[in-house]
Protein backbone atom coordinates (compact mmCIF):
# COMPACT_ATOMS: atom_id res chain seq x y z
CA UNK A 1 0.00 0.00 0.00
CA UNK A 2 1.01 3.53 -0.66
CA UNK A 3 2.34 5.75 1.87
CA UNK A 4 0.44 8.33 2.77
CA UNK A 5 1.36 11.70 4.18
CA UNK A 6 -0.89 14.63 5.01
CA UNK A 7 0.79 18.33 5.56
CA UNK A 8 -2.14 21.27 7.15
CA UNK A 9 -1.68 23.84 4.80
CA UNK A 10 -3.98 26.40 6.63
CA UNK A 11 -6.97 25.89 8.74
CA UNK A 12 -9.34 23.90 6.79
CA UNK A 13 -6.81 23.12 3.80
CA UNK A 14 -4.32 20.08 3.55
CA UNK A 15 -2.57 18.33 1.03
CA UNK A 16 -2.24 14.43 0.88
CA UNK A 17 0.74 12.51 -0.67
CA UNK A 18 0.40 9.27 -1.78
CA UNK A 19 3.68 8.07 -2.65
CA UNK A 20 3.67 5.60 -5.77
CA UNK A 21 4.36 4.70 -8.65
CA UNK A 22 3.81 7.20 -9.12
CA UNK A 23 3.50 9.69 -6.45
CA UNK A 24 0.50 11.80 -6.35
CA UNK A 25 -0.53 15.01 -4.35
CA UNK A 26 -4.05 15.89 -3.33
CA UNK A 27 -5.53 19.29 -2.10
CA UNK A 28 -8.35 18.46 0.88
CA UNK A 29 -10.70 20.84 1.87
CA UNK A 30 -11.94 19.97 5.57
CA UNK A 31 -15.17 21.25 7.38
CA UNK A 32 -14.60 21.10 10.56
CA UNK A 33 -18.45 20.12 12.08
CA UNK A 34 -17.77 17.15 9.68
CA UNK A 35 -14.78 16.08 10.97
CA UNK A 36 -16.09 15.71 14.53
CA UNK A 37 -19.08 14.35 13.23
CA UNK A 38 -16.96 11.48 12.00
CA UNK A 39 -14.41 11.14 14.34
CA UNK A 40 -16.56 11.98 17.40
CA UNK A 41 -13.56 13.97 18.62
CA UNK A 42 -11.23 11.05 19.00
CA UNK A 43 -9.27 11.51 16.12
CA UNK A 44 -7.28 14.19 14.75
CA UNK A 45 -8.05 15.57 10.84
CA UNK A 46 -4.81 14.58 9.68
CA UNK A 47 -5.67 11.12 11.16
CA UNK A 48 -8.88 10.52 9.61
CA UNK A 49 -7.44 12.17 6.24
CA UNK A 50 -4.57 9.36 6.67
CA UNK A 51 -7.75 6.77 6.64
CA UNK A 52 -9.53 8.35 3.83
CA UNK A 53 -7.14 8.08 1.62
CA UNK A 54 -5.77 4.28 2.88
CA UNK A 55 -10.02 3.27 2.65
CA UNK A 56 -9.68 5.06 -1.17
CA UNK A 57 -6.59 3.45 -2.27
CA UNK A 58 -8.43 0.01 -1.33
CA UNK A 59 -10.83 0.88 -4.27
CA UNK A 60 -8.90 2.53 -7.11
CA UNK A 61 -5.43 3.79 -7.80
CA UNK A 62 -4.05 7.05 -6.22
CA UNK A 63 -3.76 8.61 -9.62
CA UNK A 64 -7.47 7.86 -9.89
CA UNK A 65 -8.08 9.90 -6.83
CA UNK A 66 -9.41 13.98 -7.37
CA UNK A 67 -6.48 16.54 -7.22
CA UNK A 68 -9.22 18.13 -5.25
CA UNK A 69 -12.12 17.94 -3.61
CA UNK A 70 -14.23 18.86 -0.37
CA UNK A 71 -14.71 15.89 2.48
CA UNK A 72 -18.05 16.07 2.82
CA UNK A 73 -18.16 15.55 -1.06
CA UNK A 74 -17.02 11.31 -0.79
CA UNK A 75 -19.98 10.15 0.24
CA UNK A 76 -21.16 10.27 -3.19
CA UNK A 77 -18.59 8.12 -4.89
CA UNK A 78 -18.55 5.80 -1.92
CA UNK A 79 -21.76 5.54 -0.24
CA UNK A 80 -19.57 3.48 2.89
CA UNK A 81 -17.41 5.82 3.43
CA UNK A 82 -18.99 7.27 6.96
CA UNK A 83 -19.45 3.81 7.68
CA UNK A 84 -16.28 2.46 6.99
CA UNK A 85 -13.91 5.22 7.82
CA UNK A 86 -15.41 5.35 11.43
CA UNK A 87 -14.34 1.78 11.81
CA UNK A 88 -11.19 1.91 10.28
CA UNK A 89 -9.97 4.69 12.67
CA UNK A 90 -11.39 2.94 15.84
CA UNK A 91 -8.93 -0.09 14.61
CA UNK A 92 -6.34 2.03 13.34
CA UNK A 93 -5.79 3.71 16.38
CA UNK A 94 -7.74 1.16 19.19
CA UNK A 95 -10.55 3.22 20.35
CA UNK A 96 -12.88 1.58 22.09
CA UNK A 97 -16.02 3.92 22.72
CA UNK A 98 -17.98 3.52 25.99
């Protein structure tokens, strides 16, 4: 699997590397409400973009992936993604909620 590394470039702006062949860069536009909404807190933004792109790259290549695009906006290619992204940070980083 690629590796993935995620740089904040302001506030609600960061850009993604995922190193190849070949290596790609990707401009992410966070909202912040969404963010918690998804992580519930427990995770930081650069976490949960780390596991975006990972739960991507496990359905098409990175050079496949938008140069740029909102958060909130994946839900319509991948209709999972809430789904699966919320349990893929729980196991990525052991969370157990009470």
């Amino acid at each position: 699997m690629a590796k993935i590394e995620v740089e904040q470039l302001d506030d609600t702006k960061f850009r993604v590397t995922a190193e190849g062949p070949p290596t790609t860069n990707h401009d992410v536009t966070v909202d912040h409400p969404y963010v918690k909404r998804l992580t519930g807190g427990w995770h930081t933004t650069e976490s949960l973009l780390e596991q975006t792109f990972k739960f991507m790259l496990e359905r098409e290549p990175n050079t496949l992936i938008l140069k740029r695009f909102e958060l909130t906006t994946l839900p319509r290619y991948f209709p999972d993604y809430e789904r699966k992204i919320k349990e893929m940070l729980d196991q990525a980083n052991g969370v157990k909620h009470g």
